[in-house]
Protein backbone atom coordinates (compact mmCIF):
# COMPACT_ATOMS: atom_id res chain seq x y z
CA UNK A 1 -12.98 -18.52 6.88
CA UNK A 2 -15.14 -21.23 5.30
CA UNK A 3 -14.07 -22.47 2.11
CA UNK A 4 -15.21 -25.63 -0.19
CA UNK A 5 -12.27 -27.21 0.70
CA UNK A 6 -12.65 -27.00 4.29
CA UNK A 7 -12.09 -24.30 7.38
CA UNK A 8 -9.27 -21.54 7.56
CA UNK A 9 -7.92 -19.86 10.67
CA UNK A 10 -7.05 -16.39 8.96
CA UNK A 11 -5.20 -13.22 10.66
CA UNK A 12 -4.19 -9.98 9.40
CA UNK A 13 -0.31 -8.81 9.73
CA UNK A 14 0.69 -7.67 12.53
CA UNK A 15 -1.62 -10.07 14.42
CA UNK A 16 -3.22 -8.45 17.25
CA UNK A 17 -5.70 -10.16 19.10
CA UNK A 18 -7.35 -7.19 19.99
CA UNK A 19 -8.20 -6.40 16.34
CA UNK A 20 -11.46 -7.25 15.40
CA UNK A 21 -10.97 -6.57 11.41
CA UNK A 22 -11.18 -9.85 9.95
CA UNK A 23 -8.45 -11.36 7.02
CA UNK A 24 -11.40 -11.82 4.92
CA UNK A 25 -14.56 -10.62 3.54
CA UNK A 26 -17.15 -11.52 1.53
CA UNK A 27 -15.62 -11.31 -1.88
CA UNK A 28 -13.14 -13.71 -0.96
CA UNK A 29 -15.44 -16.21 0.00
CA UNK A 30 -17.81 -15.59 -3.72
CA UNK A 31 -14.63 -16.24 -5.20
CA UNK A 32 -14.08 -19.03 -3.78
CA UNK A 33 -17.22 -20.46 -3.97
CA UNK A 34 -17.80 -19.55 -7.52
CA UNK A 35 -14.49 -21.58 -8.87
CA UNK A 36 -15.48 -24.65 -6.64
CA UNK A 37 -19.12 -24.50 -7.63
CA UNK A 38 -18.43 -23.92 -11.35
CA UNK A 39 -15.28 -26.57 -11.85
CA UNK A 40 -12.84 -23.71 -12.91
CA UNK A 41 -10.27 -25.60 -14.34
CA UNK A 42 -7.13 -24.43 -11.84
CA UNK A 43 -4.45 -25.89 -14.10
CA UNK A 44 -1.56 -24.03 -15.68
CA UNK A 45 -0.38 -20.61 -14.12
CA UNK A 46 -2.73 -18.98 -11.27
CA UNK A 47 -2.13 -15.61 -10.85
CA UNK A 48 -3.71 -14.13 -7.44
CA UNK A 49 -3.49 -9.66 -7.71
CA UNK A 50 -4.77 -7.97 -4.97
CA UNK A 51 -5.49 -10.70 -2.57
CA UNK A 52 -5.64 -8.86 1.02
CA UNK A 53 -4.22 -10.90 3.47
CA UNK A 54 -3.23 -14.20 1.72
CA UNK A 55 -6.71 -15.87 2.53
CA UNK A 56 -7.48 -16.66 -1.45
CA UNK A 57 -3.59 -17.94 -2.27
CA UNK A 58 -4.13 -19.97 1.07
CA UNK A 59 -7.24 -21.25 -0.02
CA UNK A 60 -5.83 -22.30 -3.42
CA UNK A 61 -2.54 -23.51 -2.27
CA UNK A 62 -2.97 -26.78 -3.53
CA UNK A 63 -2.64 -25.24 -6.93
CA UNK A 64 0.59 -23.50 -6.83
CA UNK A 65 -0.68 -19.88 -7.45
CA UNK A 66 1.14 -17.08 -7.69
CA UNK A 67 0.73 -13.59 -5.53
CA UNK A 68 1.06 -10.36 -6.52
CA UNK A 69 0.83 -7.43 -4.08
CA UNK A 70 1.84 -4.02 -3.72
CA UNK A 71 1.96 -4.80 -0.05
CA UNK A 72 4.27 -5.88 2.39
CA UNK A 73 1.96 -6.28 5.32
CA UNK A 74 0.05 -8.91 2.97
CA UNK A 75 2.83 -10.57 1.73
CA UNK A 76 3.89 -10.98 5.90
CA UNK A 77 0.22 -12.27 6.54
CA UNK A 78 0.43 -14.48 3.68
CA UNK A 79 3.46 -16.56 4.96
CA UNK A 80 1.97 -16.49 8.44
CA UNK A 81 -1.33 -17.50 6.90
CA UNK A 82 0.40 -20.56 5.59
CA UNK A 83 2.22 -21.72 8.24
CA UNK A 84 -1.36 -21.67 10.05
CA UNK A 85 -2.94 -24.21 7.25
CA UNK A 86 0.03 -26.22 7.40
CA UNK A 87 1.26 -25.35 3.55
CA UNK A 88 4.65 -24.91 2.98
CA UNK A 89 5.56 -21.18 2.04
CA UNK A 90 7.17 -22.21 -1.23
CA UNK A 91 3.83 -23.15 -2.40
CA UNK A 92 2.62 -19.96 -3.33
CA UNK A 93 5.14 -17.48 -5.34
CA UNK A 94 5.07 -14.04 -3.98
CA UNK A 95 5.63 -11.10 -6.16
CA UNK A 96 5.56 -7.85 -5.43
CA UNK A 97 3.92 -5.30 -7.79
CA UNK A 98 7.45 -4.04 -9.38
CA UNK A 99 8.44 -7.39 -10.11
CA UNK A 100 7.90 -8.90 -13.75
CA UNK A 101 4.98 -10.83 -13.69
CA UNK A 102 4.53 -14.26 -14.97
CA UNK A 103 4.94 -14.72 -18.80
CA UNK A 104 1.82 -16.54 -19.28
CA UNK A 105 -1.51 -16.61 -17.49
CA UNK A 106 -4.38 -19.17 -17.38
CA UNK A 107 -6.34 -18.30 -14.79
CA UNK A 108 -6.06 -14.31 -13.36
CA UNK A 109 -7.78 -13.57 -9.96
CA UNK A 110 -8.30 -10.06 -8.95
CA UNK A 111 -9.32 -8.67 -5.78
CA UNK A 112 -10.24 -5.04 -7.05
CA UNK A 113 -8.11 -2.63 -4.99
CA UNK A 114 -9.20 0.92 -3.89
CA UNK A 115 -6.74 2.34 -6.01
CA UNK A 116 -8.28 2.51 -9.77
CA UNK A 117 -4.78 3.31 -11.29
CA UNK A 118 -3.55 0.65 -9.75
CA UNK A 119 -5.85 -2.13 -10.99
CA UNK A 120 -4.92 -0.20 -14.48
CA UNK A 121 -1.78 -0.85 -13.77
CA UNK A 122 -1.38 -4.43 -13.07
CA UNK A 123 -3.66 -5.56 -15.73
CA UNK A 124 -1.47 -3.62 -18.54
CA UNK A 125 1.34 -5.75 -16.78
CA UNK A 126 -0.37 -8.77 -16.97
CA UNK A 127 -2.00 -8.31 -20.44
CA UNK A 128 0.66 -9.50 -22.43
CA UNK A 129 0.49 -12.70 -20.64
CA UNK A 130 -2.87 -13.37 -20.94
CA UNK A 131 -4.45 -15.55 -23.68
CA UNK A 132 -7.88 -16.27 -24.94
CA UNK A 133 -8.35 -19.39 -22.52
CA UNK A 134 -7.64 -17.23 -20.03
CA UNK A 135 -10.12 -17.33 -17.12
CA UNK A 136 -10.52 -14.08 -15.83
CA UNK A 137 -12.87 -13.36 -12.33
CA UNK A 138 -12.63 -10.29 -10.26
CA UNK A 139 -14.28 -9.89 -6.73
CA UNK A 140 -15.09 -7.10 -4.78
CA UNK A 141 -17.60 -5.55 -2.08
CA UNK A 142 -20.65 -3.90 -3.90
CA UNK A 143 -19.40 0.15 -2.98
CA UNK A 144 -15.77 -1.05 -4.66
CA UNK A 145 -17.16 -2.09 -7.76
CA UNK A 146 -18.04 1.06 -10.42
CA UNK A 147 -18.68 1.39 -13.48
CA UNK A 148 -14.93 2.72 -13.86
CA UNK A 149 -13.87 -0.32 -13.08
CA UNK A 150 -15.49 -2.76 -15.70
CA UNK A 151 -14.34 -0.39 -18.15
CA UNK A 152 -11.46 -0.60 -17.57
CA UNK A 153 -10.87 -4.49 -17.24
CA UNK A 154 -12.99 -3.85 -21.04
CA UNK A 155 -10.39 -1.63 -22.62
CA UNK A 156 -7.36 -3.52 -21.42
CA UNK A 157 -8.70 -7.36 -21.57
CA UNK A 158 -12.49 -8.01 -22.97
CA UNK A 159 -15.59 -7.93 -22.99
CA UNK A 160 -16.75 -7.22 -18.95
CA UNK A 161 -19.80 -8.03 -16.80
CA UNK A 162 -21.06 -8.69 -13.62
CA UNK A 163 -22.50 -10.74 -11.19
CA UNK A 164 -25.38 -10.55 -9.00
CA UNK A 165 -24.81 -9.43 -5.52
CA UNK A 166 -24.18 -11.45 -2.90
CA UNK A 167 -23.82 -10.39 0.75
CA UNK A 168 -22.90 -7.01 -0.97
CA UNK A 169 -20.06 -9.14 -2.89
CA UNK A 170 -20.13 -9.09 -7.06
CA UNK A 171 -17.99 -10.58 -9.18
CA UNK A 172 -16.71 -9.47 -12.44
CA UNK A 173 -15.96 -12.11 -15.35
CA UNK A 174 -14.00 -10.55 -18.31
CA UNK A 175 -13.53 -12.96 -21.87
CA UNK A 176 -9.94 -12.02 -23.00
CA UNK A 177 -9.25 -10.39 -26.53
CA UNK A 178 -5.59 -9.91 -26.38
CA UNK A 179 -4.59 -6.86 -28.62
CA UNK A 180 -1.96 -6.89 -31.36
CA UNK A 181 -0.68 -3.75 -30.22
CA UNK A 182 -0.06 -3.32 -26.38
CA UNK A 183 -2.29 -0.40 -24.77
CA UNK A 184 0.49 2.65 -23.87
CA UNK A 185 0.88 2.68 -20.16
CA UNK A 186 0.51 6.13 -18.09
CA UNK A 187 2.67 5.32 -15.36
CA UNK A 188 4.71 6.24 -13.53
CA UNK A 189 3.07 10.06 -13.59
CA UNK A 190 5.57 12.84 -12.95
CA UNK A 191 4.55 16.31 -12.38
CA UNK A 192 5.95 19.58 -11.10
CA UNK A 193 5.43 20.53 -7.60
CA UNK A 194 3.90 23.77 -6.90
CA UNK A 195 5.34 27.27 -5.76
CA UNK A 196 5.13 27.92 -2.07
CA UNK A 197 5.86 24.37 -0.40
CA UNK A 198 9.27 25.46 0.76
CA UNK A 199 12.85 23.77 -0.92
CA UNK A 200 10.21 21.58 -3.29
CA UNK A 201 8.87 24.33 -5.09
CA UNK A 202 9.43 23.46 -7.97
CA UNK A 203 11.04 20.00 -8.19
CA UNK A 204 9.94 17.10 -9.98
CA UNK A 205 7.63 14.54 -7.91
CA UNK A 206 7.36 10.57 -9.78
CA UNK A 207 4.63 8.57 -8.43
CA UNK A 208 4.04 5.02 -9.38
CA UNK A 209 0.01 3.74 -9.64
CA UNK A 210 -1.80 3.32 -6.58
CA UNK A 211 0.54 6.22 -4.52
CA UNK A 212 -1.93 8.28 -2.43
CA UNK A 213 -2.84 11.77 -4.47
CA UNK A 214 -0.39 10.29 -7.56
CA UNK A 215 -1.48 13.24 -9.65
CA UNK A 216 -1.08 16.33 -7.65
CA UNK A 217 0.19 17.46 -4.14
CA UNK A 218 -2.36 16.57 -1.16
CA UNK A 219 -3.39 19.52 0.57
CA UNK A 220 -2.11 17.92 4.06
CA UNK A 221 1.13 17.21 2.27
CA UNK A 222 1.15 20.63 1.19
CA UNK A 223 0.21 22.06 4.73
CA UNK A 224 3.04 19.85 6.07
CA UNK A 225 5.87 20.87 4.13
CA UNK A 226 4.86 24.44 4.69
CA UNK A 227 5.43 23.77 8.35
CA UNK A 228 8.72 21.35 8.34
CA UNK A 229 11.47 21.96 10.85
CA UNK A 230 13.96 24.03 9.45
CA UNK A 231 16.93 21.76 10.87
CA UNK A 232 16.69 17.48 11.05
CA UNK A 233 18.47 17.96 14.64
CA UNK A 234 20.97 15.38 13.78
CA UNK A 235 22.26 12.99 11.23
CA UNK A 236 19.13 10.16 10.97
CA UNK A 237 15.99 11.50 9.75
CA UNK A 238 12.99 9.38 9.09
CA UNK A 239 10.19 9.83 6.59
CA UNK A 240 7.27 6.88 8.24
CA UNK A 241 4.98 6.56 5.61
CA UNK A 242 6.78 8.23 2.42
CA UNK A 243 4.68 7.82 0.42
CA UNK A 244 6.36 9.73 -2.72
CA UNK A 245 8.85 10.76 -0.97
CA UNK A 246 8.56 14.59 -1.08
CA UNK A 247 8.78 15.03 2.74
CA UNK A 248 11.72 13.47 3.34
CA UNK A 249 13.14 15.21 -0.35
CA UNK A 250 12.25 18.29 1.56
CA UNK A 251 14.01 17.73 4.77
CA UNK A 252 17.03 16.06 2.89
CA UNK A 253 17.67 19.35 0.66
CA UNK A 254 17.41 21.47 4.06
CA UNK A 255 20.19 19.13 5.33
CA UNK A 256 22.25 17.99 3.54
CA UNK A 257 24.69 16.02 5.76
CA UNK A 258 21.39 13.84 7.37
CA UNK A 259 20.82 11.03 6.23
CA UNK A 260 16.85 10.00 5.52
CA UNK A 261 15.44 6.59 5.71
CA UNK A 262 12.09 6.44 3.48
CA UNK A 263 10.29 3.95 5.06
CA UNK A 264 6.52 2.18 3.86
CA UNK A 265 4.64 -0.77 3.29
CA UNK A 266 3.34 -0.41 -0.14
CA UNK A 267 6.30 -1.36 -2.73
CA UNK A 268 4.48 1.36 -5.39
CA UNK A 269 5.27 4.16 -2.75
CA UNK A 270 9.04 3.25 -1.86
CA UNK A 271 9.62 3.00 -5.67
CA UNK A 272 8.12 6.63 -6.15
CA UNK A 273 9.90 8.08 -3.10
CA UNK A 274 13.59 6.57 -4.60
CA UNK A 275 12.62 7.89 -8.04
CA UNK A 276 11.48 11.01 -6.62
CA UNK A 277 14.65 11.67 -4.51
CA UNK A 278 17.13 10.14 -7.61
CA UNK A 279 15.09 12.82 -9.82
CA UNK A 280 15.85 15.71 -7.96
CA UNK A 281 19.73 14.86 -8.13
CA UNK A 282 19.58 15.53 -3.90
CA UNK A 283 22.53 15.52 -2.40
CA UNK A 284 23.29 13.50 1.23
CA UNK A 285 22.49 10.11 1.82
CA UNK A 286 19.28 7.75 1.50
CA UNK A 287 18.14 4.79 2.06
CA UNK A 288 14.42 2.95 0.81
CA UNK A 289 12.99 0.21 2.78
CA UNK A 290 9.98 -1.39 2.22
CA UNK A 291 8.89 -2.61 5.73
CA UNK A 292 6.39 -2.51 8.31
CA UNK A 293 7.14 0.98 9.94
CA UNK A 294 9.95 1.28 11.93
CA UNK A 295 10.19 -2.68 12.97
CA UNK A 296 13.89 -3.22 12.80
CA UNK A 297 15.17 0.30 13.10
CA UNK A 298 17.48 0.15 16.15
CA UNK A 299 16.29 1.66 19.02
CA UNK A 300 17.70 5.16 19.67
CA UNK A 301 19.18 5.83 16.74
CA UNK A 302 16.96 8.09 15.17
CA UNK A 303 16.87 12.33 15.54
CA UNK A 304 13.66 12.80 13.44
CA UNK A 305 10.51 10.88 12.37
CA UNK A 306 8.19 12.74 9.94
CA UNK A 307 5.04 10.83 9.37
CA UNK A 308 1.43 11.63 7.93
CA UNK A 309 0.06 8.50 9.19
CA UNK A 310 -3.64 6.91 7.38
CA UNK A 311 -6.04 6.37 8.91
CA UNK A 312 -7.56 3.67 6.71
CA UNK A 313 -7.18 -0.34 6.29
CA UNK A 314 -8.49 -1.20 2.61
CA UNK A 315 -12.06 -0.09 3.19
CA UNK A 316 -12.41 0.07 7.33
CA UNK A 317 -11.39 3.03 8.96
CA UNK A 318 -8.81 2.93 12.06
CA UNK A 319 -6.38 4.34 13.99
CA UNK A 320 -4.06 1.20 14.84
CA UNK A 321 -1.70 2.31 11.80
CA UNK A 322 -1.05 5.49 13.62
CA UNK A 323 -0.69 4.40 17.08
CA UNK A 324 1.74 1.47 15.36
CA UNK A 325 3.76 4.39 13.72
CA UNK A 326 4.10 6.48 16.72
CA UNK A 327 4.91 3.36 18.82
CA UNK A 328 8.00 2.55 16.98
CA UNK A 329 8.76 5.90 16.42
CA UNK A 330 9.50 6.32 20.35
CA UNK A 331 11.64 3.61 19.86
CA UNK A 332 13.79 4.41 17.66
CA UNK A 333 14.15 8.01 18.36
CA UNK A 334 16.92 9.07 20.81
CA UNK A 335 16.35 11.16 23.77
CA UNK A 336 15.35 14.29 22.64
CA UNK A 337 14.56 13.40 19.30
CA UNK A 338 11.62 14.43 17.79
CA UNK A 339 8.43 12.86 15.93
CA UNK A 340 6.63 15.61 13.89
CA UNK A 341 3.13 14.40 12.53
CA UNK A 342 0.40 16.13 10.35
CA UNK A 343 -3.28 14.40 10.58
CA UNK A 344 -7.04 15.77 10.16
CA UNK A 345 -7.71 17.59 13.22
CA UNK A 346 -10.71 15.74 14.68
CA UNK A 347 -8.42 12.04 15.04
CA UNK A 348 -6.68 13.59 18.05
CA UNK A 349 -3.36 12.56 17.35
CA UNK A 350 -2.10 14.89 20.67
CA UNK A 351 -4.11 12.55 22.64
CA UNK A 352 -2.33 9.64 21.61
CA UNK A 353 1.13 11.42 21.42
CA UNK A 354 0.49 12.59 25.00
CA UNK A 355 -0.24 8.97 26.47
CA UNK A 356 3.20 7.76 24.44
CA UNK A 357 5.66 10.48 24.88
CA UNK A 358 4.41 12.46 27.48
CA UNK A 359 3.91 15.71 25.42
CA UNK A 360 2.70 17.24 22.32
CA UNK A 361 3.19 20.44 21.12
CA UNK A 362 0.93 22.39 18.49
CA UNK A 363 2.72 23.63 15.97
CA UNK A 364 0.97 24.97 13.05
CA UNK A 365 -3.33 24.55 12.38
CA UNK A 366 -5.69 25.50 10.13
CA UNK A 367 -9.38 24.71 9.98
CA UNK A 368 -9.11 20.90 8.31
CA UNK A 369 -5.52 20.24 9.12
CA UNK A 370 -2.77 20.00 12.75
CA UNK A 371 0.82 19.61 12.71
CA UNK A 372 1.93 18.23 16.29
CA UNK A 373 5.15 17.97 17.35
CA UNK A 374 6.49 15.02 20.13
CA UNK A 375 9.59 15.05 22.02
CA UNK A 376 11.64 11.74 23.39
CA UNK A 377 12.43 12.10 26.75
């Protein structure tokens, strides 16, 4: 990536050579250009939200900024991102978003994030800390930016507007008004879940901002737990991908001696999935990890993987999640354990879990939606 202060060598997390998705886009590089170009004073606390894969806390290293992600992934290509420009990791704070955020702000950077309750979200966090020197910019692709969007940066910080385009980047500049009274903050949403989804019926689901479908059950969800084995096979169940954790809820009230690993890389979703599961008052065992799939699950000593793997990066659409996901799922399952996975019908998933484990069995369709079942051998 070319910045003003010189040239980056940028990769995403897990680095694959094979991957052609770059660590950067546009945006980034508006953003950058824009604060070089226009003298932005970079003094005082620099807070970095949303920044994909560490390129704009690389590029601002210099200046001590701190990261906040929901991420894990980009927090992982951050430090690697580092090492490769030869700054020490210590330079740039990393925070997750369920830490507490900084207590003051001068300058706030957001890279908008698909998720619109998320962006809500961290900028009622951050709006205490913000002051009227404040220097607020935003960045984003062209199709990220809506009018949604500079609303709400308006109702929670300022008067909002935007840039011109460039390369099908725009910026957003917002001029702080900090309210006497904090704006009341929606999250995290709770709801009931629905009759006819099996043990869940019912039950309460919590969902932090920026948790796929936060405010109502997904139809694949849905169509999954209508179909979940009735028996986790064994003591170590896995739900790859929790998301809010209702899966894995599911499979631990059918069991109650297993014990079920929720497993993701967004911090938001591992939050909802523990306060989903500690809501529900389940009995049996669990543990929440915020990781990059199954990486450091021992091998073999798994009987079940549930997973509803995306199919999405940010804004490009791919399948290297999945085959990542089903790859250390035949790791760490034991022979004969099993890897049960829901996806739209027309990404093939049996394909892939043919070429991996050998087999893949149909278990339940309908016209939008497969549930395929794989078996170690």
């Amino acid at each position: 990536m070319t910045t003003p202060w010189g040239e980056l060598a940028l990769s995403r997390f897990p680095e694959d050579p094979r991957d052609r998705l770059r660590a950067w886009d546009a945006s980034d590089e508006y953003l950058l250009r824009y604060l070089a170009d226009q003298d932005v004073p970079l003094s005082g606390t620099v807070v970095v939200v949303g920044d994909r894969w560490g390129a704009l806390v690389t590029a601002l290293a210099a200046h001590r900024p701190v990261q906040i992600t929901d991420s894990y992934l980009t927090q992982e290509a951050t430090r690697a991102n580092l090492v490769k420009a030869g700054v020490e990791t210590g330079a740039v704070r990393l925070l997750t978003t369920q830490d507490p955020p900084p207590g003051r702000v001068d300058v706030l950077l957001v890279r908008v994030p698909k998720s619109l309750a998320l962006l809500e979200d961290q900028l009622l966090r951050l709006a205490p800390a913000v002051h009227e020197g404040t220097v607020v910019v935003g960045t984003g692709m062209v199709k990220e930016i809506h009018t949604s969007t500079l609303r709400l940066f308006e109702r929670i910080l300022g008067p909002t507007r935007t840039s011109l385009a460039e390369r099908k980047a725009r910026l957003i500049f917002c001029t702080p008004q900090p309210s006497p009274r904090p704006a009341a903050h929606p999250w995290p949403y709770s709801y009931e879940l629905p009759d006819g989804v099996g043990l869940v019926s019912g039950r309460t689901v919590v969902n932090h901002a920026g948790v796929f479908c936060a405010d109502r059950l997904d139809i694949g969800t849905r169509f999954f737990l209508q179909h979940l084995p009735t028996s986790s096979g064994g003591p170590r169940v896995v739900d790859l991908g929790c998301g809010n954790g209702v899966v894995g809820t599911a499979m631990a009230l059918a069991d109650p001696a297993a014990e079920v690993l929720f497993v993701d890389e967004s911090f938001q979703a591992v939050a909802s999935a523990e306060a989903t599961f500690k809501a529900n008052g389940v009995p049996g065992r669990a543990e929440f990890r915020v990781g990059d799939g199954l990486a450091g699950v021992p091998a073999g000593s798994v009987d079940l993987v549930l997973n509803n793997p995306p199919f999405h990066s940010h804004q490009a659409t791919t399948d290297s999640t999945a085959w990542r996901m089903f790859t250390g799922a035949w790791h760490a399952l034991r022979p004969g354990g099993e890897l049960w996975v829901i996806g739209n019908r027309h990404l093939g998933y049996h394909l892939k879990l043919r070429r991996l484990f050998g087999n893949s069995q149909l278990v339940a369709s309908d016209p939008k939606f497969v549930v395929l079942k794989a078996v170690r051998k």
